[in-house]
N, C-alpha and C. Protein backbone atom coordinates (compact mmCIF):
# COMPACT_ATOMS: atom_id res chain seq x y z
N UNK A 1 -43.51 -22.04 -3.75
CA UNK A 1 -42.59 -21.03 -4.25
C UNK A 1 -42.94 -19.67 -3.67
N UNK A 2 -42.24 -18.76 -3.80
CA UNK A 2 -42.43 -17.23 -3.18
C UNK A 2 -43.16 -16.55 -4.28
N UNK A 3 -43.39 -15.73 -3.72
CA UNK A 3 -44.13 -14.21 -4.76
C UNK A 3 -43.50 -14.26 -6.20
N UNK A 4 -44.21 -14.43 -6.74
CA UNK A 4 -43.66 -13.86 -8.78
C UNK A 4 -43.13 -12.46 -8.40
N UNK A 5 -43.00 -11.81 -7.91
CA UNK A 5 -43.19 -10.25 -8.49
C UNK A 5 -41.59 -9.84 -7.25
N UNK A 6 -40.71 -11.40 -6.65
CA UNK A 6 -39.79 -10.70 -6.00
C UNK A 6 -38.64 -11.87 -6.64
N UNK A 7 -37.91 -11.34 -7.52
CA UNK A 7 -36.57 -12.57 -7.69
C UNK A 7 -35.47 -11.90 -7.51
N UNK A 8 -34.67 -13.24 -6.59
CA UNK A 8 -33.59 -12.19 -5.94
C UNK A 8 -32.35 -12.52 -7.26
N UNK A 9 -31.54 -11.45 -6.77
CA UNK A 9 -30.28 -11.36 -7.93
C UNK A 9 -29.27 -11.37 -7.60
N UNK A 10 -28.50 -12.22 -7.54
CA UNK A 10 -26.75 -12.45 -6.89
C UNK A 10 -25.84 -11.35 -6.96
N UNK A 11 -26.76 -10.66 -8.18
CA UNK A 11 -25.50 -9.64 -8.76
C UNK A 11 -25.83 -8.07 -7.86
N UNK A 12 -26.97 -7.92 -7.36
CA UNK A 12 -26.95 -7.39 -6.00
C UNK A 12 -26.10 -6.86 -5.17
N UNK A 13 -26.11 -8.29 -4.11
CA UNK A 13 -24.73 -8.25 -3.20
C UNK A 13 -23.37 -8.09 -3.76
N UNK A 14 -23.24 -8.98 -4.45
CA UNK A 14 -21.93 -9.13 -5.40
C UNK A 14 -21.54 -7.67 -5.69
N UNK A 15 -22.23 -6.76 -6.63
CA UNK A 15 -22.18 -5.54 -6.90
C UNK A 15 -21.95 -4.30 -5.59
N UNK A 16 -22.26 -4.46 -4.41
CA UNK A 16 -22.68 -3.55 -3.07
C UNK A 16 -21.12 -4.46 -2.73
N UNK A 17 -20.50 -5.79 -2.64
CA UNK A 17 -19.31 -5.65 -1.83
C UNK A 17 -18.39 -5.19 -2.94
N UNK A 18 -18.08 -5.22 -4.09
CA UNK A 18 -17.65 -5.54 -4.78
C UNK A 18 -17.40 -3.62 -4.85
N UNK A 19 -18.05 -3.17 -4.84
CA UNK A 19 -18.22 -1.05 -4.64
C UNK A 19 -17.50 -1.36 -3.02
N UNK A 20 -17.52 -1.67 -1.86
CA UNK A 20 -17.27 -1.38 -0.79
C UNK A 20 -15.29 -2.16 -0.86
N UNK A 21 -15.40 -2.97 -1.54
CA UNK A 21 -13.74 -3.34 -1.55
C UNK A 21 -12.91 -2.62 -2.10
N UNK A 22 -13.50 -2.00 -3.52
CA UNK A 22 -12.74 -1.34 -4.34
C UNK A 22 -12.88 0.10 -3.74
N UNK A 23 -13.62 0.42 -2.55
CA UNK A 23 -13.19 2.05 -1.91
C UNK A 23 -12.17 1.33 -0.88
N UNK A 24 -12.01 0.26 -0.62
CA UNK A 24 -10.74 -0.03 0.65
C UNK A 24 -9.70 -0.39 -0.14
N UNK A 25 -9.63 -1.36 -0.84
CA UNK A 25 -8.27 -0.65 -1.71
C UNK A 25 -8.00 -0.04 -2.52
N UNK A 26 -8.51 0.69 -3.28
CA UNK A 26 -8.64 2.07 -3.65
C UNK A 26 -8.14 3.14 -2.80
N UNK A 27 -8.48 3.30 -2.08
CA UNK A 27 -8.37 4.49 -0.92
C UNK A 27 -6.36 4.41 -0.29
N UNK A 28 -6.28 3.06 -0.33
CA UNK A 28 -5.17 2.65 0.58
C UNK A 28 -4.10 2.50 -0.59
N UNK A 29 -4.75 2.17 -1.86
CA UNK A 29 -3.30 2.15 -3.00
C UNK A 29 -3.34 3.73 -3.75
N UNK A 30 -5.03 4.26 -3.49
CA UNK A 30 -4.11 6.16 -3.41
C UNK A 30 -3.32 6.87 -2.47
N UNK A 31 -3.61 6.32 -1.65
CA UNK A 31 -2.67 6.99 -0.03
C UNK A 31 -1.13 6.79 -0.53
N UNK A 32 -1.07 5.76 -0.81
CA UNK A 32 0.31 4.95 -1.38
C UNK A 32 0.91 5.60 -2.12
N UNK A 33 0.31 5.73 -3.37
CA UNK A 33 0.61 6.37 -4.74
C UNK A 33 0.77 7.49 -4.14
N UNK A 34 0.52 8.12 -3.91
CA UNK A 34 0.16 9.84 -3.10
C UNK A 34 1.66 10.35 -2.21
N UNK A 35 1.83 9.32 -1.35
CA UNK A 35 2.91 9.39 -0.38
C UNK A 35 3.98 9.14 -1.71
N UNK A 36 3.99 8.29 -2.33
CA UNK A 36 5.05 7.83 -3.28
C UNK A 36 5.64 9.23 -4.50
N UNK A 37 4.68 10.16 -4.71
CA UNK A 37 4.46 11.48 -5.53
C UNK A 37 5.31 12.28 -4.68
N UNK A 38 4.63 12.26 -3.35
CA UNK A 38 5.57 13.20 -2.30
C UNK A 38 6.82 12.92 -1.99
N UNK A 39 7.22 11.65 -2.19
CA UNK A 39 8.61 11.73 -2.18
C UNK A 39 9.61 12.07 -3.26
N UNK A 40 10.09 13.14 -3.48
CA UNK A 40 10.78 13.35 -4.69
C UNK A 40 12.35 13.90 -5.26
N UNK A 41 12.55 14.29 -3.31
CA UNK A 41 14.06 14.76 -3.54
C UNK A 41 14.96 13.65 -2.25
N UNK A 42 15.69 13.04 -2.87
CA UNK A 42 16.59 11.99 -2.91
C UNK A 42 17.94 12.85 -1.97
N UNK A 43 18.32 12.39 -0.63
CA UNK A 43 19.95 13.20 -0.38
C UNK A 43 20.50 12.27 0.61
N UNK A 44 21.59 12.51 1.23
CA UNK A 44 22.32 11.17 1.46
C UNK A 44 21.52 11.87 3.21
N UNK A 45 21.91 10.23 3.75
CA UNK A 45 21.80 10.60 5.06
C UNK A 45 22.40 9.69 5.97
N UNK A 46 22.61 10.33 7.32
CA UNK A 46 23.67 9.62 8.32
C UNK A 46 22.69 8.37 9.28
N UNK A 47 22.56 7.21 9.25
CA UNK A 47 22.30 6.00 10.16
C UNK A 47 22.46 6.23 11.37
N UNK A 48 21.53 6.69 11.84
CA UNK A 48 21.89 6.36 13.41
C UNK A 48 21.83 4.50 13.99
N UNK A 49 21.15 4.14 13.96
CA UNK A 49 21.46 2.59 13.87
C UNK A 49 20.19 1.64 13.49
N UNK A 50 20.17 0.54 13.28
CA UNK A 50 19.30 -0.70 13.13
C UNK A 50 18.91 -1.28 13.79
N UNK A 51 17.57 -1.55 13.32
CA UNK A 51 17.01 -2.61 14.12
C UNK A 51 15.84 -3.41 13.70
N UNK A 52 15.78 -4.61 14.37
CA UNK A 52 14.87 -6.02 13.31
C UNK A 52 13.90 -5.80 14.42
N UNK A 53 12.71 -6.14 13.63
CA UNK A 53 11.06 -5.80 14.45
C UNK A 53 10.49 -6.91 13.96
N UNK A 54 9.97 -7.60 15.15
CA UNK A 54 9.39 -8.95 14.63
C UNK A 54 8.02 -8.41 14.36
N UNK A 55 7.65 -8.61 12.50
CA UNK A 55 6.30 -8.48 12.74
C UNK A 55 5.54 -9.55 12.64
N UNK A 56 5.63 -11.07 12.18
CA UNK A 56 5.41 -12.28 13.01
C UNK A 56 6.35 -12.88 12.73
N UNK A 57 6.14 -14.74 12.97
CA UNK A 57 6.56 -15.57 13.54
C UNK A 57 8.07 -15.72 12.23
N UNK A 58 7.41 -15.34 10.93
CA UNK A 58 8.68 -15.38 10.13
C UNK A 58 8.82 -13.93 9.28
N UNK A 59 8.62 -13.14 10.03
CA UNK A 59 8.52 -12.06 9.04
C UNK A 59 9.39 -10.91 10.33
N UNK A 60 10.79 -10.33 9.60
CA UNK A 60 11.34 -9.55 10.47
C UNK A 60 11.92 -8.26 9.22
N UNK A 61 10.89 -7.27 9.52
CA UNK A 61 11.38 -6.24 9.22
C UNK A 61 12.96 -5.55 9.63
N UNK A 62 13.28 -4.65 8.71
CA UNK A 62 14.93 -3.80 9.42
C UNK A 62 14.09 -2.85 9.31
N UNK A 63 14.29 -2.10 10.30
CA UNK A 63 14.25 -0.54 10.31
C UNK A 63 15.47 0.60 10.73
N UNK A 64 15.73 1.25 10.44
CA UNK A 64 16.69 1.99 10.64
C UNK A 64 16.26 3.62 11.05
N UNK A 65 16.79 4.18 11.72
CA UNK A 65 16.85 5.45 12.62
C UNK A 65 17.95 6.50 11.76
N UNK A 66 18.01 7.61 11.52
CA UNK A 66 18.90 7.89 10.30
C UNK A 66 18.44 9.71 10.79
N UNK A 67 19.06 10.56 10.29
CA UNK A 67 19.03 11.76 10.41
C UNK A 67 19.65 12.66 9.38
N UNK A 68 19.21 13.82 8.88
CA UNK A 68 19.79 14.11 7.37
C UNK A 68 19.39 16.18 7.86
N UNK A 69 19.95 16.41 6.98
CA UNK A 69 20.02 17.62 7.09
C UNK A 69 19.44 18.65 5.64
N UNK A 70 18.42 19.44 5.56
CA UNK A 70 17.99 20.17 4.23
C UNK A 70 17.76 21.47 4.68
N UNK A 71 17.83 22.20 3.78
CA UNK A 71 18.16 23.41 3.74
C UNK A 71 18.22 23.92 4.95
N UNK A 72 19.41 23.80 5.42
CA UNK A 72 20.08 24.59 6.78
C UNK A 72 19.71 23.93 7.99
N UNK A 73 18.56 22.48 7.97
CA UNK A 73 18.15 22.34 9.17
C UNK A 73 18.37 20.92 9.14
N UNK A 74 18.41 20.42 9.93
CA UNK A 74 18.62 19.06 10.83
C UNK A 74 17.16 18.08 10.97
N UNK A 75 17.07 17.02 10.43
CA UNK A 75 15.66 16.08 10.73
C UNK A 75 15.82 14.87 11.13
N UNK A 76 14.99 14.39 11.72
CA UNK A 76 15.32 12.97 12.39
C UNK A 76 14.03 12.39 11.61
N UNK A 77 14.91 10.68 11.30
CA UNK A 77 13.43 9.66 10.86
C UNK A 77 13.66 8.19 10.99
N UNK A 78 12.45 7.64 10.60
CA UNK A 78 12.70 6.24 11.20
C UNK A 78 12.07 5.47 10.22
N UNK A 79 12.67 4.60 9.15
CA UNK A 79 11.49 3.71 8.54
C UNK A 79 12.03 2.41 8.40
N UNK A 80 11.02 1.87 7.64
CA UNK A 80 11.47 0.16 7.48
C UNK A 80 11.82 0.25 6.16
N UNK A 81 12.85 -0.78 6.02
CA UNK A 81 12.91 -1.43 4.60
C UNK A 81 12.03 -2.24 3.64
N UNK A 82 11.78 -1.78 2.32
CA UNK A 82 11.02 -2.24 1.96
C UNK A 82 10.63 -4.10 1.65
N UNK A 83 9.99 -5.07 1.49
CA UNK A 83 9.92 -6.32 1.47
C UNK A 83 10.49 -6.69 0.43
N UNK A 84 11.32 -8.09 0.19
CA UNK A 84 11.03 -9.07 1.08
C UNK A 84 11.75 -8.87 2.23
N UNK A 85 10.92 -9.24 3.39
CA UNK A 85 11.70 -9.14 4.94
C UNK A 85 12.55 -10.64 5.14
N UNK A 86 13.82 -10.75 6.02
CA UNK A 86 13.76 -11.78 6.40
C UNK A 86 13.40 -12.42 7.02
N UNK A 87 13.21 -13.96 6.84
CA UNK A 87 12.54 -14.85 7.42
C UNK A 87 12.62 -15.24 9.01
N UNK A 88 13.89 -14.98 9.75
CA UNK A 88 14.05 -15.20 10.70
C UNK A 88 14.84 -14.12 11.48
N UNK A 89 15.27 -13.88 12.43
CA UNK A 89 16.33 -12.93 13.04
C UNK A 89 17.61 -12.81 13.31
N UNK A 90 18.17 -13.98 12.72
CA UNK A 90 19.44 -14.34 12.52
C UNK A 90 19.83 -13.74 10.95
N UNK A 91 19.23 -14.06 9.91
CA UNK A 91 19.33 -13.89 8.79
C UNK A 91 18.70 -12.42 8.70
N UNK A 92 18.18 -11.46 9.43
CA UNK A 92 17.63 -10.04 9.58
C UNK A 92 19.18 -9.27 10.06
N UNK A 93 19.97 -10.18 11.40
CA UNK A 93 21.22 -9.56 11.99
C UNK A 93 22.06 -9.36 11.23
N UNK A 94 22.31 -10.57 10.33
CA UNK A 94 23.59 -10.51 9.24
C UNK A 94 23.00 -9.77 8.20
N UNK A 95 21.78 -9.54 7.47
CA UNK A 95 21.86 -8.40 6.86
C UNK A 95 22.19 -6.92 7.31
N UNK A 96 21.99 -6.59 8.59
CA UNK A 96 22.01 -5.47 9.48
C UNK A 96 23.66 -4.76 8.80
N UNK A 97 24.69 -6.21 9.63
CA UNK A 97 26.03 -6.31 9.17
C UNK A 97 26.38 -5.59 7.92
N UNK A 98 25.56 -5.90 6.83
CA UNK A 98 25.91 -5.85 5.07
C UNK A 98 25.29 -4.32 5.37
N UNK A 99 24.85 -3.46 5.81
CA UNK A 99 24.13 -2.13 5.46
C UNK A 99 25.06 -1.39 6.00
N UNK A 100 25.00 0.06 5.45
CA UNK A 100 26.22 0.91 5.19
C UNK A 100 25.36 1.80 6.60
N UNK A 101 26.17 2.96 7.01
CA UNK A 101 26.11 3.94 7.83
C UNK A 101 25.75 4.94 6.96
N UNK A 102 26.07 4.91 5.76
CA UNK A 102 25.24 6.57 5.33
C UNK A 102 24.27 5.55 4.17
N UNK A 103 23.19 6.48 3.81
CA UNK A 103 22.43 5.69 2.80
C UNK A 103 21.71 7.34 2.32
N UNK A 104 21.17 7.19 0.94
CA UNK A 104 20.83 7.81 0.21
C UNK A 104 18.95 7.63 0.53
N UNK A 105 18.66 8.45 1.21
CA UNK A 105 16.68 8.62 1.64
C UNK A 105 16.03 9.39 0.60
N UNK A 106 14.78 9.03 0.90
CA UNK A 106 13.53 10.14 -0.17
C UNK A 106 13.37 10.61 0.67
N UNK A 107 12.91 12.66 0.42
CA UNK A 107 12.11 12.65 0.91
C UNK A 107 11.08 14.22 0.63
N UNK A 108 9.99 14.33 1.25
CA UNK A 108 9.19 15.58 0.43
C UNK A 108 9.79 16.71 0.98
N UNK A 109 9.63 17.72 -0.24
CA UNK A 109 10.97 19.07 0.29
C UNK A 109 9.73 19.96 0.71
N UNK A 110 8.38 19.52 0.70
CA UNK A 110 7.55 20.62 1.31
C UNK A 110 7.16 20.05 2.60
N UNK A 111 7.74 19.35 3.15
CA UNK A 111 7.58 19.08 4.43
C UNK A 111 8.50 17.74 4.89
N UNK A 112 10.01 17.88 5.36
CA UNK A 112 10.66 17.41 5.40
C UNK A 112 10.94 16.13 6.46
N UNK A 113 9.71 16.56 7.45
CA UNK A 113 9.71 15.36 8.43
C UNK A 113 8.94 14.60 7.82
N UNK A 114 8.56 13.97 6.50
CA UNK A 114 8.50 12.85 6.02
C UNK A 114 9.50 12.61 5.15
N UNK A 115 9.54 11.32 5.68
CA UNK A 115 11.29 10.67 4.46
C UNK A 115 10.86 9.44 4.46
N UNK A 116 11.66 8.77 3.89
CA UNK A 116 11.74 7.20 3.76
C UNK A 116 12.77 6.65 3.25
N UNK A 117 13.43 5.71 3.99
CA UNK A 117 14.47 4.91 3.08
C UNK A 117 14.35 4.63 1.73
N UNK A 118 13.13 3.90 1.37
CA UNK A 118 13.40 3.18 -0.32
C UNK A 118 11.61 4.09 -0.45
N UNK A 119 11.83 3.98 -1.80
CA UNK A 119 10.77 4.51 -2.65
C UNK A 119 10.36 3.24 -3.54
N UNK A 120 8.85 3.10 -3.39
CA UNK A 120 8.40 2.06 -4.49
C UNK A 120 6.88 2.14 -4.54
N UNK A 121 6.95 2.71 -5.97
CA UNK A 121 5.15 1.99 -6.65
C UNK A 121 5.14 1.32 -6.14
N UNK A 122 3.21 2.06 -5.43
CA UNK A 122 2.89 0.63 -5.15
C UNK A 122 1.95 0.19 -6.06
N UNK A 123 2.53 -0.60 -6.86
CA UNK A 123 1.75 -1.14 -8.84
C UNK A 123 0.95 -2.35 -8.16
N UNK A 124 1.36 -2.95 -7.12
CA UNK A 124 0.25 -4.37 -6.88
C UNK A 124 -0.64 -3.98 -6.17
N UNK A 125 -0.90 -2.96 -5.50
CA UNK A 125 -2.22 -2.25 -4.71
C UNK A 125 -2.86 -1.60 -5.53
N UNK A 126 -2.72 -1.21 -6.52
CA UNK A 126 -3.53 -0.28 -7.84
C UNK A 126 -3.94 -1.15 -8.75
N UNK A 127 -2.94 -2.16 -9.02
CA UNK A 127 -3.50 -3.43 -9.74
C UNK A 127 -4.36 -4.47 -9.41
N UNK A 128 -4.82 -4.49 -8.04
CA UNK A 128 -5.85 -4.97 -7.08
C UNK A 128 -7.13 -4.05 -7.37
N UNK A 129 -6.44 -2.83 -6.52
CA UNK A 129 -7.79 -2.07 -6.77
C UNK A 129 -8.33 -1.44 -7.97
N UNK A 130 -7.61 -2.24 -9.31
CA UNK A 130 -8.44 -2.16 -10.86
C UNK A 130 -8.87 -3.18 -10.95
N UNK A 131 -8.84 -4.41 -10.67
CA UNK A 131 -9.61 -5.54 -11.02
C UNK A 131 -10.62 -5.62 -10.22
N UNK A 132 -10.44 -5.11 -8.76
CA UNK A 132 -11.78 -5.34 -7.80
C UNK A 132 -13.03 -3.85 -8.77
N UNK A 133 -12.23 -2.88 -9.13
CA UNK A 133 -13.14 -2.17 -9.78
C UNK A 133 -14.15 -3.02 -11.53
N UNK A 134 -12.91 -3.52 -11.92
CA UNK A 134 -13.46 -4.00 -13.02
C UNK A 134 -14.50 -5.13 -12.59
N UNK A 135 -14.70 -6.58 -11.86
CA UNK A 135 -15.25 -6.97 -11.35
C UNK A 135 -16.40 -7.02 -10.90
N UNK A 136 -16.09 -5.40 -9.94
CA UNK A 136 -17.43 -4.92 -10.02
C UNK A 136 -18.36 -4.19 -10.95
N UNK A 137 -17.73 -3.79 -12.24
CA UNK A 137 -18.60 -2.98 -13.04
C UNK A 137 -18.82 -3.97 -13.45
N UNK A 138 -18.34 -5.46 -13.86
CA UNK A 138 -18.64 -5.98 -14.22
C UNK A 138 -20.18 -6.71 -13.54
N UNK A 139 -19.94 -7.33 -12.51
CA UNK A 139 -21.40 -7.63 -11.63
C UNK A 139 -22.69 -6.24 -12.07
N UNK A 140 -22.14 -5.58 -12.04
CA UNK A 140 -22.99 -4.38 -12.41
C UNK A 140 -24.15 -3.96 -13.87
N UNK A 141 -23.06 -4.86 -14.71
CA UNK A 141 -23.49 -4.78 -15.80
C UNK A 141 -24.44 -5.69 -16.26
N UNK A 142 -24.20 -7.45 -15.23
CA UNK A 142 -25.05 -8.17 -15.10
C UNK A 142 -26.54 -7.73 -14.47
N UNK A 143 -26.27 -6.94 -13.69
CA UNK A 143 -27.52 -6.53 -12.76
C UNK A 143 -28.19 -5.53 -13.89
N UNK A 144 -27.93 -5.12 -14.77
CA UNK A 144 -28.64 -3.81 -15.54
C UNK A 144 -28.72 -4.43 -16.65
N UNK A 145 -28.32 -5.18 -17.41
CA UNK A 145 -28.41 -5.67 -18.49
C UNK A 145 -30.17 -6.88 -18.16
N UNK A 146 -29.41 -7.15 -17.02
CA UNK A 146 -30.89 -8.70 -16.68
C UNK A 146 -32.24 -7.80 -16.46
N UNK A 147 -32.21 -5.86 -16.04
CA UNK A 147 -33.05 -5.50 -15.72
C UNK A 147 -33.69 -5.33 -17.32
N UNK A 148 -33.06 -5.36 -18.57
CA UNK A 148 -33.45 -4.27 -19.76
C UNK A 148 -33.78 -5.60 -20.33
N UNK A 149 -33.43 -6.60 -20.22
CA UNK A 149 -33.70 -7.90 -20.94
C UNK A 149 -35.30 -8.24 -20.68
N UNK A 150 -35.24 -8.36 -19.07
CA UNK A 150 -36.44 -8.85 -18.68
C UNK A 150 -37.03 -7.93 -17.52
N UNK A 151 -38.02 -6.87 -18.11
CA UNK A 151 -38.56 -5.98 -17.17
C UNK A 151 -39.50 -6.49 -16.08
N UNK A 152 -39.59 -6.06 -15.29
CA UNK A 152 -40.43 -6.73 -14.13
C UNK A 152 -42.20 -6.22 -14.71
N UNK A 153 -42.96 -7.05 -14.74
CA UNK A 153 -44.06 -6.40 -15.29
C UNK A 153 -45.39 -6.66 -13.84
């Protein structure tokens, strides 16, 4: 057997990834939330046109090109629609068909070259990055509780 005086503890590692996941999604469902705050004034805007972006083998985003006008000035933007995407590019074209030429955008009035077609919580990236937090306080609590139980003597 090894040394008495070294026992290793699962809750360790567990605890060190478990802190390093919950700053990556953490970080990426505040960016989210954040951008989602900034968008807050809603105005119609003119389509310049569509288009399907394969981002793989069954996944085809629409994005659309669109241009809108706020207080006195003229902006150009480009985003995707939010998911579910369609599955193929046939069924991406004929939705293309069903979408209107003017559409109603978000976008932040303190800096207008950000917009976006659709606005949406993002509630399943925050709801990730609370359980990877809880998880880990939890591992955590194992690791400090096993230290007060049984002190290393």
């Amino acid at each position: 057997m090894g040394p008495a005086w070294f026992k290793f503890n699962i809750s360790y590692p567990l605890t060190l990834l478990g802190s390093i996941l919950f700053l990556c999604l953490g970080s990426i469902a505040m960016r989210e939330y954040y951008l989602y705050l900034r968008l807050s004034v809603r105005l119609e805007a003119s389509i310049d046109h569509w288009k399907v972006i394969k981002k793989s083998s069954s996944s085809y985003p629409i994005q659309g090109s669109y241009h809108f006008e706020f207080q006195g000035k003229t902006y150009q933007g480009a985003s995707s629609l939010k998911p579910p995407y369609p599955l193929n590019r046939p069924s991406a074209q004929k939705m293309i068909t069903n979408l209107e030429h003017s559409r109603k955008i978000w976008i932040d009035p303190y800096n207008p070259t950000i917009s976006s077609l659709e606005k949406a919580l993002p509630i399943k990236k925050i709801v990730y990055a609370l359980i990877t937090l809880g998880i880990t306080f939890y591992f955590w609590f194992v690791e400090t509780s096993s230290k007060i139980r049984s002190p290393i003597k």
